[in-house]
Structure formats: C-alpha cells, structure tokens
C-alpha atoms as a PDB file:
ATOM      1  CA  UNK A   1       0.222 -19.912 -11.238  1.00  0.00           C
ATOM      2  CA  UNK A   2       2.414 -21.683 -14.079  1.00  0.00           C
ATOM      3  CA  UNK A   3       5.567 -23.723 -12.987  1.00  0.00           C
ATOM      4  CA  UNK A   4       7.290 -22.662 -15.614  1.00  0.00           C
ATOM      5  CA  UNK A   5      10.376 -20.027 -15.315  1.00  0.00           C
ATOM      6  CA  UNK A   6       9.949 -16.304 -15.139  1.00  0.00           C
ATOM      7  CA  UNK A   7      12.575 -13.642 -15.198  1.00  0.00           C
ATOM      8  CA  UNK A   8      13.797 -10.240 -15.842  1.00  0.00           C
ATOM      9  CA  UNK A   9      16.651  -9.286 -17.460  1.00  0.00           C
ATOM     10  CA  UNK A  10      18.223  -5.660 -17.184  1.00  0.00           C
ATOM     11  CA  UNK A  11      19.940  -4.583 -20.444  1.00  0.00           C
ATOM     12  CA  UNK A  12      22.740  -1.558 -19.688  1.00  0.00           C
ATOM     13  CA  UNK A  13      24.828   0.217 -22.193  1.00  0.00           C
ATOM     14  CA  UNK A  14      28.395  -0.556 -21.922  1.00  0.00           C
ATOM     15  CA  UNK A  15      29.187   2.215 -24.686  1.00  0.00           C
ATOM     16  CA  UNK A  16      28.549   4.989 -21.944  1.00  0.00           C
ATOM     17  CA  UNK A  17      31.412   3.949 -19.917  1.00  0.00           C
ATOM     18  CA  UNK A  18      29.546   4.987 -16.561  1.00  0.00           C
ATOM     19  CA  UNK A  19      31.473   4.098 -13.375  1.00  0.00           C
ATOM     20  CA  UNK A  20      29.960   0.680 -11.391  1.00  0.00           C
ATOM     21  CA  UNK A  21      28.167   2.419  -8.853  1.00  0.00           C
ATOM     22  CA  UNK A  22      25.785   4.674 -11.533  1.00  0.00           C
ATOM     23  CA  UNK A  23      25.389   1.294 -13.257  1.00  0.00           C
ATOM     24  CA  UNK A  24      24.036  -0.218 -10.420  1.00  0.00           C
ATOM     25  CA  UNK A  25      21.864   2.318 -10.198  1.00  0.00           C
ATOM     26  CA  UNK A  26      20.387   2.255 -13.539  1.00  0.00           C
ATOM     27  CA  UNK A  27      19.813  -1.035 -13.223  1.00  0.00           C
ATOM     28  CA  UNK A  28      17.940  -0.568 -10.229  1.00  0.00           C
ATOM     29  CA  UNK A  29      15.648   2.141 -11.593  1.00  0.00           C
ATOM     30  CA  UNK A  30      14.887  -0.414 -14.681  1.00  0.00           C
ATOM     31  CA  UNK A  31      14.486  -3.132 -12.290  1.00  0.00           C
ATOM     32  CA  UNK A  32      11.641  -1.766 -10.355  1.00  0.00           C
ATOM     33  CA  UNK A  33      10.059   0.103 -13.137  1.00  0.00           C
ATOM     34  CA  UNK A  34       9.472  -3.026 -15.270  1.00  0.00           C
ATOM     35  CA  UNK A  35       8.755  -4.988 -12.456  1.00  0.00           C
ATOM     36  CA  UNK A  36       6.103  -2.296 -11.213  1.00  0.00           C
ATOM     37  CA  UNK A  37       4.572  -2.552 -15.290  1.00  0.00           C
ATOM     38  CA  UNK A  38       4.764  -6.073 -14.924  1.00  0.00           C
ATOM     39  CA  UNK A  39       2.433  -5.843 -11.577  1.00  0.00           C
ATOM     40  CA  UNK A  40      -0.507  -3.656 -13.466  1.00  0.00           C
ATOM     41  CA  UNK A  41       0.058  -5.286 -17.297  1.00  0.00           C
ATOM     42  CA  UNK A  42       0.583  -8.871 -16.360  1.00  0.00           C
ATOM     43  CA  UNK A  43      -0.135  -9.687 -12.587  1.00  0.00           C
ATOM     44  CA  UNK A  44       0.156 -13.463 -12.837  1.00  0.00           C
ATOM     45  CA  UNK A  45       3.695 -13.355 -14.006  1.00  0.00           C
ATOM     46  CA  UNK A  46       4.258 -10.664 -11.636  1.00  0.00           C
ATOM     47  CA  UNK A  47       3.045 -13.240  -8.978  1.00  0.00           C
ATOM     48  CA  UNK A  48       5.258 -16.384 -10.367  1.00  0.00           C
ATOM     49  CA  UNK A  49       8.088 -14.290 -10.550  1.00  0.00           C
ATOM     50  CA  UNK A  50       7.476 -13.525  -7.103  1.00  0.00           C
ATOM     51  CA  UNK A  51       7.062 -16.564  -5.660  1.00  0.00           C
ATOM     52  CA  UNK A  52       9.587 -18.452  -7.946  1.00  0.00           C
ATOM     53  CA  UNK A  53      12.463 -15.955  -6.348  1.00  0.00           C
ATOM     54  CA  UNK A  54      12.300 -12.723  -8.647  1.00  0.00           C
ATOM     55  CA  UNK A  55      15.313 -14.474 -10.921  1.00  0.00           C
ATOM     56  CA  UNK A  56      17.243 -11.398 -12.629  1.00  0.00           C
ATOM     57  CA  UNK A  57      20.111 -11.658 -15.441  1.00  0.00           C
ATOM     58  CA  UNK A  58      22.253  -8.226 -16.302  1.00  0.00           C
ATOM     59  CA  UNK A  59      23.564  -7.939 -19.660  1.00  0.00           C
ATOM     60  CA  UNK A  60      25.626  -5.393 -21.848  1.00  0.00           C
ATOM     61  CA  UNK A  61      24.701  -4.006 -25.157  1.00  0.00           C
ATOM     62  CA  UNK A  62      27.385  -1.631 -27.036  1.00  0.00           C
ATOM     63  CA  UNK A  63      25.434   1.087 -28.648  1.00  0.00           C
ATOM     64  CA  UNK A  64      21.517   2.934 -28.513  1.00  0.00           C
ATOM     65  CA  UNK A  65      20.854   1.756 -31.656  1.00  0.00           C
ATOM     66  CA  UNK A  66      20.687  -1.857 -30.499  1.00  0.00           C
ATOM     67  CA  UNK A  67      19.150  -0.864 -27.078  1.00  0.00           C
ATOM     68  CA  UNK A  68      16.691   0.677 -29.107  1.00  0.00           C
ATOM     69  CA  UNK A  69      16.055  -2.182 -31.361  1.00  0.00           C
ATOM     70  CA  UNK A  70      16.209  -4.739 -28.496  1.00  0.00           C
ATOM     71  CA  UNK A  71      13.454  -2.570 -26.941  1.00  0.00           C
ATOM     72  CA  UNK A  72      11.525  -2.946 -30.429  1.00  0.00           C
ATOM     73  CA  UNK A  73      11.656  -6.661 -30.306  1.00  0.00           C
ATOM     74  CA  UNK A  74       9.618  -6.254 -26.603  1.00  0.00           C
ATOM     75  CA  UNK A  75       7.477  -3.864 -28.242  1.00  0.00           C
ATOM     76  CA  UNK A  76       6.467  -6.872 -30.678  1.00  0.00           C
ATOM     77  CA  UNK A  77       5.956  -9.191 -27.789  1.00  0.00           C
ATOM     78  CA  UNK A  78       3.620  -9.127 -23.968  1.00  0.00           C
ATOM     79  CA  UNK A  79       7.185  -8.691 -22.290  1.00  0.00           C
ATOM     80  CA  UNK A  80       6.806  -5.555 -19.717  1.00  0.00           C
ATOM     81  CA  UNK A  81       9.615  -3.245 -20.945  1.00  0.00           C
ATOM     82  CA  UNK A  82      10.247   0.306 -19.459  1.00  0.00           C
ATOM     83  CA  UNK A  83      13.240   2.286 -21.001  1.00  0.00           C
ATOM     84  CA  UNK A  84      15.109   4.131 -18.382  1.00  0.00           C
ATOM     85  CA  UNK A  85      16.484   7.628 -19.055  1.00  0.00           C
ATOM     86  CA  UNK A  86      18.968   9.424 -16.933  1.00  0.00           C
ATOM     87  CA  UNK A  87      17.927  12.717 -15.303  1.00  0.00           C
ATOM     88  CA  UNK A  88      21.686  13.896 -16.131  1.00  0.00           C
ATOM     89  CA  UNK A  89      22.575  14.445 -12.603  1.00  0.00           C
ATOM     90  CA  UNK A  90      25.819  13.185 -12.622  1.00  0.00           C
ATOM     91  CA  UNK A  91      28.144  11.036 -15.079  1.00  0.00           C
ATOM     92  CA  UNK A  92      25.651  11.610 -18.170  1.00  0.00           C
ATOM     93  CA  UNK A  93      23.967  13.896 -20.051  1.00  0.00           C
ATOM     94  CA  UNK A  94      20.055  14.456 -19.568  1.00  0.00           C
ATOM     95  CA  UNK A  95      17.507  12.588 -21.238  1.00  0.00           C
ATOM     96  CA  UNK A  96      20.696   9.727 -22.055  1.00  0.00           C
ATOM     97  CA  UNK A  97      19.005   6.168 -22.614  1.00  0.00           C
ATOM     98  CA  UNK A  98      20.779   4.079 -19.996  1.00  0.00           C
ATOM     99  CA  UNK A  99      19.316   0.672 -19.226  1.00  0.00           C
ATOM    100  CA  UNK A 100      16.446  -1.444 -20.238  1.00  0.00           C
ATOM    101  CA  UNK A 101      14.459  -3.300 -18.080  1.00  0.00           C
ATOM    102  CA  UNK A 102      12.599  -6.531 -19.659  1.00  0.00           C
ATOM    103  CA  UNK A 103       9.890  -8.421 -17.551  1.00  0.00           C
ATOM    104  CA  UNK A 104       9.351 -10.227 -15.668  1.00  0.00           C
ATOM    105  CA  UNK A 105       7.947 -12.429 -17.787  1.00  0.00           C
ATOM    106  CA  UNK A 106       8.471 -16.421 -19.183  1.00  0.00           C
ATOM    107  CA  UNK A 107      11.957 -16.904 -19.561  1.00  0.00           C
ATOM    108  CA  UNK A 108      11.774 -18.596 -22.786  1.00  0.00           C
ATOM    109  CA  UNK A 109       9.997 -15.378 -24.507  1.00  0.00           C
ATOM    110  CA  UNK A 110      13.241 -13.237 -22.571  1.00  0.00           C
ATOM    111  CA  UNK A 111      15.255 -15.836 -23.755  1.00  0.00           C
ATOM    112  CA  UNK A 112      14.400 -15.524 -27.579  1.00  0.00           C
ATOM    113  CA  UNK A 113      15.056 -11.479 -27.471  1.00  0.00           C
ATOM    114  CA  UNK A 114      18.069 -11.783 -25.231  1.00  0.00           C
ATOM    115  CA  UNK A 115      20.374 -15.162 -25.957  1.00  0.00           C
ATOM    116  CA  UNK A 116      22.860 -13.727 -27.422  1.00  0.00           C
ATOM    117  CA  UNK A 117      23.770 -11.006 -24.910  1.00  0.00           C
ATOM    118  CA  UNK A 118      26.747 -11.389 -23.206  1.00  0.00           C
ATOM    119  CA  UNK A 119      26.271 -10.947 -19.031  1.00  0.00           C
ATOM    120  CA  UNK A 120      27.658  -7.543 -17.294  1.00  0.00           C
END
C-alpha cells in the first residue's frame, strides 16, 4: 500500500435547507455507498484509506447544477463517486439529489475537484 494520503469527501447541498439531523444522514448514505464502490472499483485505496484512518472532509455546494457538475469532474477521473438520492420520506421530495459522496481515493486527485469548497 502507498503512504501517500487518501480521503473521502461528502459534498451536501446547502440550497435544500434540510434540518442537521437529515443532513447527517445523507451524508451517511453517501459515505458508505462510495466507500462500498471504492471496495469493488479500487480495493487498494479502499485498503490505505482503511488503514490510514478512513480521513473524511464535509463540504457545502449551493445548487444541483454544481453538484451535478462536481459529479462530472469525478466522472472524468478514477475517483469512486455515488450520487445519493432521497427516497422522499421526510423533509424532501422523492428522487431529490442530496449529497455526493467522492472516494476514497488520493487526496491530491479529491483535492483538485474539491479545493475550493467551503467545509459544512
């Protein structure tokens, strides 16, 4: 395994205005999903991420549109990515893009796609 940093960073829409508790929630359900992606699509960083702590940053984006294009940029790239969208249970409506989970995956390719994100 590589010594170098791996990561995952959870992307949520802020524009939603969903209380803290469905937040947390949606950024559980992108955590694991990416996470379990990461574990078929790219095992070694699944493994490093493991073993180096499972590091995760949470960030805000404002709108779908650049959720959407974010999620393009990963598309581009070997990141893991899985999309996460609500069943409509409670605060949302269904099929409403939430979150975005990235990686893990080498922090400076998360890094390139996600500097400029301010944290949750």
């Amino acid at each position: 395994m590589s010594s170098e940093g791996y990561k995952q960073v959870l992307v949520i829409r802020t524009d939603l205005e969903m209380g803290r508790g469905k937040v947390a929630v949606q950024v559980a359900h992108a955590a694991v999903s990416a996470a379990n992606l990461a574990k078929r699509s790219r095992p070694n960083w699944y493994k490093s991420w493991i073993s180096g702590g499972q590091a995760k940053v949470a960030v805000r984006i404002s709108s779908l549109d650049e959720l959407i294009q974010l999620r393009d940029g990963a598309a581009g790239t070997d990141i893991p990515y899985y999309l996460i969208e609500d069943r409509g249970l409670t605060q949302v409506q269904p099929g409403t893009i939430t979150c975005l989970g990235l990686g893990p995956a080498p922090s400076h390719m998360i890094d390139h796609l996600t500097r400029d994100l301010k944290l949750l």
